[in-house]
N, C-alpha and C. Protein backbone atom coordinates (compact mmCIF):
# COMPACT_ATOMS: atom_id res chain seq x y z
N UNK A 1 6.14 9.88 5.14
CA UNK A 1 5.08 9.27 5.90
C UNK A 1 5.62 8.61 7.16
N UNK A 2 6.53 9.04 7.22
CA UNK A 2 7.29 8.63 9.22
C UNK A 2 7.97 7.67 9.21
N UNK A 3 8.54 6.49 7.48
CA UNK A 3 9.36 5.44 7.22
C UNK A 3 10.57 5.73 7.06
N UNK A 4 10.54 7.14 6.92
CA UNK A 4 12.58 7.19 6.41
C UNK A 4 13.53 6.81 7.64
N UNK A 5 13.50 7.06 8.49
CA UNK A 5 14.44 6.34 9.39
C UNK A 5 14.06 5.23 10.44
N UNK A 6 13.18 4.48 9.39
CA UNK A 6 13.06 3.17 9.73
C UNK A 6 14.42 2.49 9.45
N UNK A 7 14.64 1.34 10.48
CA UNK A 7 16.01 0.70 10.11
C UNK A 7 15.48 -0.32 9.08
N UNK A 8 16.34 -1.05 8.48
CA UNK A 8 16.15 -2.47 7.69
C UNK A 8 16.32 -3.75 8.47
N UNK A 9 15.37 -4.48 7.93
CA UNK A 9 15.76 -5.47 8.53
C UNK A 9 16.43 -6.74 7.66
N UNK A 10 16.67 -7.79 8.04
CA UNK A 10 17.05 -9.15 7.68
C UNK A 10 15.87 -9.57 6.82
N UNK A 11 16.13 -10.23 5.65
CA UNK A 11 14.85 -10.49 4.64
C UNK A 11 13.79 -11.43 5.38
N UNK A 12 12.78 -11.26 4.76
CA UNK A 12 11.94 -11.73 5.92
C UNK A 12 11.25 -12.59 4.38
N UNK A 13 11.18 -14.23 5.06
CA UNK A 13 10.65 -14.89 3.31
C UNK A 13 9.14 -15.12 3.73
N UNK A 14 8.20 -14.47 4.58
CA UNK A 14 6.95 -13.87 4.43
C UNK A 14 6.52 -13.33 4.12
N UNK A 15 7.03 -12.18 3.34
CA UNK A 15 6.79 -10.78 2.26
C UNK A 15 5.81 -11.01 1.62
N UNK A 16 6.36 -11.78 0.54
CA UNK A 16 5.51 -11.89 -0.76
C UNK A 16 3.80 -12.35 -0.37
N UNK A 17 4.11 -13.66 0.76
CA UNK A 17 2.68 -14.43 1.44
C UNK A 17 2.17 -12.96 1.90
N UNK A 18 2.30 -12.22 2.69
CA UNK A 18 1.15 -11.31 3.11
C UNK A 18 1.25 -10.33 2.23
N UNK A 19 2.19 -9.90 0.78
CA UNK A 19 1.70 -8.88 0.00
C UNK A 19 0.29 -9.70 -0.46
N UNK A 20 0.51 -10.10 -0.89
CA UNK A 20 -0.72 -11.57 -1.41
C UNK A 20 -2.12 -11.67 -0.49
N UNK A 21 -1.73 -11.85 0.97
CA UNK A 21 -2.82 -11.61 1.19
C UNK A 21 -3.81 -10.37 1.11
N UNK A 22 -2.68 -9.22 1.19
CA UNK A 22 -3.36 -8.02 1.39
C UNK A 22 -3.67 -7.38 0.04
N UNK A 23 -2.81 -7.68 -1.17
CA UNK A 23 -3.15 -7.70 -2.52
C UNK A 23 -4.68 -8.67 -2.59
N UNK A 24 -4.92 -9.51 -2.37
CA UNK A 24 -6.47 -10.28 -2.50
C UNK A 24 -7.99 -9.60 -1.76
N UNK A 25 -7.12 -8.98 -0.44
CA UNK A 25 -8.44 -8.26 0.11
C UNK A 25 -8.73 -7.22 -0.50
N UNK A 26 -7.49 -6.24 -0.98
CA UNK A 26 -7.64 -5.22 -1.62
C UNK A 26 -8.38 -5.30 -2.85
N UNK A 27 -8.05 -6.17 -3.74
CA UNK A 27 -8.73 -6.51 -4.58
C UNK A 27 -10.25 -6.65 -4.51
N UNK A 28 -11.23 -7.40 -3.64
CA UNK A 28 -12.10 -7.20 -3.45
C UNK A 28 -12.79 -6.27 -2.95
N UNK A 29 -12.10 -5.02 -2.19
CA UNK A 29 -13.12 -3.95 -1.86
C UNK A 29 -12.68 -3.24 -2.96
N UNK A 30 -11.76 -3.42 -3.85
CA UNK A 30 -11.61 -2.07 -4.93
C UNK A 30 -12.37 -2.90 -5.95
N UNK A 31 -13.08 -3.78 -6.08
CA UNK A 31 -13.25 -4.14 -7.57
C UNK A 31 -14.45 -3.56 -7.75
N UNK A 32 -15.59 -2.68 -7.10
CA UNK A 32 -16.06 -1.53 -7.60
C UNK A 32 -15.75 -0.20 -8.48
N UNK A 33 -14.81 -0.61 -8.28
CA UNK A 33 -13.71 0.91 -8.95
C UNK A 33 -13.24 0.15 -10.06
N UNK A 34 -13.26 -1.17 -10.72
CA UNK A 34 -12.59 -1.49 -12.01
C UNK A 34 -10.70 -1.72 -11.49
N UNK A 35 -10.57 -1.86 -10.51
CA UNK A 35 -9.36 -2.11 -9.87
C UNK A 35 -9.33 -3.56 -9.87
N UNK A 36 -8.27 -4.01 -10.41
CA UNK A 36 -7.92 -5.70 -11.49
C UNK A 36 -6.48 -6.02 -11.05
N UNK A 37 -5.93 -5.23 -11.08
CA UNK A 37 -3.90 -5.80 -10.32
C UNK A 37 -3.45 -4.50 -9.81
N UNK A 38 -2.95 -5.06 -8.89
CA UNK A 38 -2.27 -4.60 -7.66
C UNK A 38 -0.80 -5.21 -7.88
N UNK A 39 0.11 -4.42 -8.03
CA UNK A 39 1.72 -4.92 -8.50
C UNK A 39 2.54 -4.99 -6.61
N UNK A 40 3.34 -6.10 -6.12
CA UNK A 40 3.86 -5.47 -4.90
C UNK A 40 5.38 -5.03 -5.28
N UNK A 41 5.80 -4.09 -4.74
CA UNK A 41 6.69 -3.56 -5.77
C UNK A 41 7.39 -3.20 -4.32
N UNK A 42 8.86 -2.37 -4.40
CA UNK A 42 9.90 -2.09 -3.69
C UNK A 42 10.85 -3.14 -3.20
N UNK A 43 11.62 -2.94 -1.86
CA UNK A 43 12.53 -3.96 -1.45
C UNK A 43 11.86 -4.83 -0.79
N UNK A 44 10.60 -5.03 -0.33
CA UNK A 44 10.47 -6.11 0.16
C UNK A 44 9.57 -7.07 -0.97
N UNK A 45 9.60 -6.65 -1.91
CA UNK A 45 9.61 -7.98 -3.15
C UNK A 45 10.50 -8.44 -3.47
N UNK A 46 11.79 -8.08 -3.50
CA UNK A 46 12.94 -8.72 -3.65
C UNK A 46 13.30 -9.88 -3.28
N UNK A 47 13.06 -11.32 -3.60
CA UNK A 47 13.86 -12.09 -2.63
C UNK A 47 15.16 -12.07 -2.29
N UNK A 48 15.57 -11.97 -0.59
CA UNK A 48 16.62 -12.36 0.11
C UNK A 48 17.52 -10.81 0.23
N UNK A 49 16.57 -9.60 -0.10
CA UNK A 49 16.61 -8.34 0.33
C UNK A 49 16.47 -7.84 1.46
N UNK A 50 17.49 -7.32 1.96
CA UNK A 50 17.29 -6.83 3.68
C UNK A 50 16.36 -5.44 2.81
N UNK A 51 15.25 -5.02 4.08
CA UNK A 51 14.74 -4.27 3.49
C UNK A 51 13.58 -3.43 4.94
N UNK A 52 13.44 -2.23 4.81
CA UNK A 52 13.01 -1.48 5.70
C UNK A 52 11.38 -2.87 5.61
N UNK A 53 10.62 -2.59 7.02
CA UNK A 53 9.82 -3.85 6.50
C UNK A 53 8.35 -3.47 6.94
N UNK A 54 8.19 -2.80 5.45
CA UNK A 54 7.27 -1.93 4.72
C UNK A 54 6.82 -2.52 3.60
N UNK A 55 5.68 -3.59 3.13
CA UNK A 55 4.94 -4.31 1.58
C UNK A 55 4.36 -2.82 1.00
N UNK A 56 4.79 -2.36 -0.18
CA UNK A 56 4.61 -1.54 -0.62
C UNK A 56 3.45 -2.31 -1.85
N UNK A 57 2.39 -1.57 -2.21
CA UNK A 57 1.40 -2.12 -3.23
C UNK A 57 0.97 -0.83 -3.64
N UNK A 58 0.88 -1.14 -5.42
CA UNK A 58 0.95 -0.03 -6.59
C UNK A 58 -0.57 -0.85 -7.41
N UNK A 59 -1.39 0.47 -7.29
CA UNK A 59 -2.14 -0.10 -8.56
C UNK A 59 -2.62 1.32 -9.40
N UNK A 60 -2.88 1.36 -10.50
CA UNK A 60 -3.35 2.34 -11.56
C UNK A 60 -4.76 2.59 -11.57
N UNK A 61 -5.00 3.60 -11.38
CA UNK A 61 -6.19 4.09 -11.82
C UNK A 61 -6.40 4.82 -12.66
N UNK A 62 -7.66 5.28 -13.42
CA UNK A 62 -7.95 6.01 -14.71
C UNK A 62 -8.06 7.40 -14.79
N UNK A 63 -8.71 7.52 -13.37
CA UNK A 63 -8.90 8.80 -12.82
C UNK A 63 -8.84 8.64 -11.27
N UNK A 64 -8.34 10.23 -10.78
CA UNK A 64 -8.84 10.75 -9.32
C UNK A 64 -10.45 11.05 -8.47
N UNK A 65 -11.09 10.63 -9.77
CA UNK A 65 -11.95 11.15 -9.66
C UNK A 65 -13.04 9.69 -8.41
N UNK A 66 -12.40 8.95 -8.62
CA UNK A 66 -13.23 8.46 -7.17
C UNK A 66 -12.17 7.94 -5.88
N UNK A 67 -11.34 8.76 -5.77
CA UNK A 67 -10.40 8.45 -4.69
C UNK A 67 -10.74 8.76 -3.31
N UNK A 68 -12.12 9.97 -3.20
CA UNK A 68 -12.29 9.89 -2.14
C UNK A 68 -13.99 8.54 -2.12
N UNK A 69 -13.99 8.14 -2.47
CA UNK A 69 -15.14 6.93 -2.63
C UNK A 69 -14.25 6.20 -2.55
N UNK A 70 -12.65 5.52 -3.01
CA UNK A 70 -11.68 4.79 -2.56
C UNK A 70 -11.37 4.83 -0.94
N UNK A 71 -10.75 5.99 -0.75
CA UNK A 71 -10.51 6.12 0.59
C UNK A 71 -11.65 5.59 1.80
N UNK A 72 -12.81 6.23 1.51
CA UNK A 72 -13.67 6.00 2.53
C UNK A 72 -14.74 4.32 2.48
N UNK A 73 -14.47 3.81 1.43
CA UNK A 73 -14.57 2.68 1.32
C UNK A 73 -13.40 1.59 2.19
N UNK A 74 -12.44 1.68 2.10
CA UNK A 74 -10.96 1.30 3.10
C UNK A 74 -10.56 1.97 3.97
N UNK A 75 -11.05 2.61 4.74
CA UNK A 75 -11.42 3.20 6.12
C UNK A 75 -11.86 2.55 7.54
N UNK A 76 -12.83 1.58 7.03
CA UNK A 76 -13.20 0.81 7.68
C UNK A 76 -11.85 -0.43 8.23
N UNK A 77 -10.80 -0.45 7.22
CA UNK A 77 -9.94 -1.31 7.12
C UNK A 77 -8.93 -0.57 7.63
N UNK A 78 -8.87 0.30 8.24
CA UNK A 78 -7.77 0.72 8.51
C UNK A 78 -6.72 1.58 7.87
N UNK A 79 -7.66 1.54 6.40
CA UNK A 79 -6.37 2.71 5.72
C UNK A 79 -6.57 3.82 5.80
N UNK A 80 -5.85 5.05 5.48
CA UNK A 80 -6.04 5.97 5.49
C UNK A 80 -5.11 6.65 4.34
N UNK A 81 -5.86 7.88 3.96
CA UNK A 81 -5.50 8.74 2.57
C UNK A 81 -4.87 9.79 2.88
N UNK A 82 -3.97 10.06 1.99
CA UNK A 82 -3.02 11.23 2.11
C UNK A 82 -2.94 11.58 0.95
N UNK A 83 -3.15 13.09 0.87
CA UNK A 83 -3.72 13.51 -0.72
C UNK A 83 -2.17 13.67 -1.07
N UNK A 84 -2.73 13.76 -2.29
CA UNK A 84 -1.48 14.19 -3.40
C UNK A 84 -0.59 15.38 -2.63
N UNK A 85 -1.10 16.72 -2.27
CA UNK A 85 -0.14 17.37 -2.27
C UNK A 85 1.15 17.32 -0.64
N UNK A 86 0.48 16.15 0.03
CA UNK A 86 1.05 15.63 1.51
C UNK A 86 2.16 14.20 0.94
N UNK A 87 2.41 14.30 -0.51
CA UNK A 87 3.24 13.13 -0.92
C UNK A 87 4.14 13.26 -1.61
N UNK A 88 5.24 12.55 -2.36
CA UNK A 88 6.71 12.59 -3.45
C UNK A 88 5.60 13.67 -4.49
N UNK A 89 5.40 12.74 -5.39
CA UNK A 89 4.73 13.57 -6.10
C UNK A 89 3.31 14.13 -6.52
N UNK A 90 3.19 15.47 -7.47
CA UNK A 90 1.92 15.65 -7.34
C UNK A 90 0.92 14.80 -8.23
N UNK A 91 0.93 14.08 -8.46
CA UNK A 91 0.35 12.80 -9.38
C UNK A 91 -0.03 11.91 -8.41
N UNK A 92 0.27 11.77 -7.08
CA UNK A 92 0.48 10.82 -6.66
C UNK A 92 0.34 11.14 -5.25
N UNK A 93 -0.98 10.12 -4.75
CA UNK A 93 -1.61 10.01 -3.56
C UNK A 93 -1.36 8.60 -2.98
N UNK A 94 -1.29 8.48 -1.50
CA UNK A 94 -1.38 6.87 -0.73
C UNK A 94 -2.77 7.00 -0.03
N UNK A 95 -2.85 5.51 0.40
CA UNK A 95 -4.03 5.24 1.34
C UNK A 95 -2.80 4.26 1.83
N UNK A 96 -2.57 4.39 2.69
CA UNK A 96 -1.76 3.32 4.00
C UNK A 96 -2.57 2.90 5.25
N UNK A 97 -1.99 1.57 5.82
CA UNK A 97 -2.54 1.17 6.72
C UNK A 97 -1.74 1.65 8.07
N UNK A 98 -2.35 2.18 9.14
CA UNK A 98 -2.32 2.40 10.61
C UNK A 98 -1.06 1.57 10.91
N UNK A 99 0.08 1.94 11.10
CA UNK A 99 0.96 0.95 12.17
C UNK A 99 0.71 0.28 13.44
N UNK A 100 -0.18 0.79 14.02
CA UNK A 100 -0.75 0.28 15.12
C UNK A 100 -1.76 -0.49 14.99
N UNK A 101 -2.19 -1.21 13.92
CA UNK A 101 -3.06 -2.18 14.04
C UNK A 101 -2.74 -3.15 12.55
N UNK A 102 -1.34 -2.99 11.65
CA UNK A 102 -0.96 -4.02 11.16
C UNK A 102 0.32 -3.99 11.33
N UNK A 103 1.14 -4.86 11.14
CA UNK A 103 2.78 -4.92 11.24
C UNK A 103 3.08 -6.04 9.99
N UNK A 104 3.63 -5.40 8.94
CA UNK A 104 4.24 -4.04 8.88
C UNK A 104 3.08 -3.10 8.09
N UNK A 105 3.44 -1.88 8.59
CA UNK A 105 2.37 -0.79 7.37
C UNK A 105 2.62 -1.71 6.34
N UNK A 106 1.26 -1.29 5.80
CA UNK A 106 1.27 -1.70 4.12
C UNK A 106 0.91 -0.38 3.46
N UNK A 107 1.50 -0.16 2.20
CA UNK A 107 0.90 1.20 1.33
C UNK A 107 0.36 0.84 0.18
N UNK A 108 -0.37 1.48 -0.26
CA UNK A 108 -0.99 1.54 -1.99
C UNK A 108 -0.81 3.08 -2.44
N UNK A 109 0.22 3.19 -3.32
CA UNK A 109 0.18 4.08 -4.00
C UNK A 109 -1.05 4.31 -5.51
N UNK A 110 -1.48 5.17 -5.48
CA UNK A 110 -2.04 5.06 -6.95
C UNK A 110 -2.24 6.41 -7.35
């Protein structure tokens, strides 16, 4: 998704505060979908981790079956969906936010 040769940076001890915030908004436009925790997961949860500076956010769903009612619901917000077969694996789709209108991207894998 255009992060691999992002450099790393110096730990940044704001991480966790804006996974948090963006874990809380998320939370409210997904809680139509039965979407309850949002985990922030990778190197920039780490405290005192130099780390490419990317808040990575993981949440589970039951099914695919409303991902495009996900997507176009957080659209408005700036994210955008990249199906399963445009990703690591085939299980596994993002909705990421625009670099150009947050710093740093944020992702949700699910």
């Amino acid at each position: 998704m255009g992060n691999r040769n992002r450099p790393h940076t110096p730990p940044d001890p704001s991480w966790p505060a804006r996974a948090a915030e963006e874990t809380n908004a998320l939370l409210l436009h997904l809680a139509p979908f039965a979407i309850h925790s949002i985990e922030h997961f990778g190197s920039t949860s780490v405290t005192g981790l130099p780390a490419k500076p990317i808040i990575d956010l993981m949440t589970e769903l039951t099914t695919f079956d409303d991902i495009d009612a996900i997507a176009e619901r957080l659209r408005p917000f700036d994210w955008h969906y990249v199906p399963p077969n445009l990703t690591t694996g085939q299980n596994a789709a993002s909705l990421s936010v625009s670099a150009t209108t947050k710093e740093p991207p944020t992702s949700i894998f699910t």
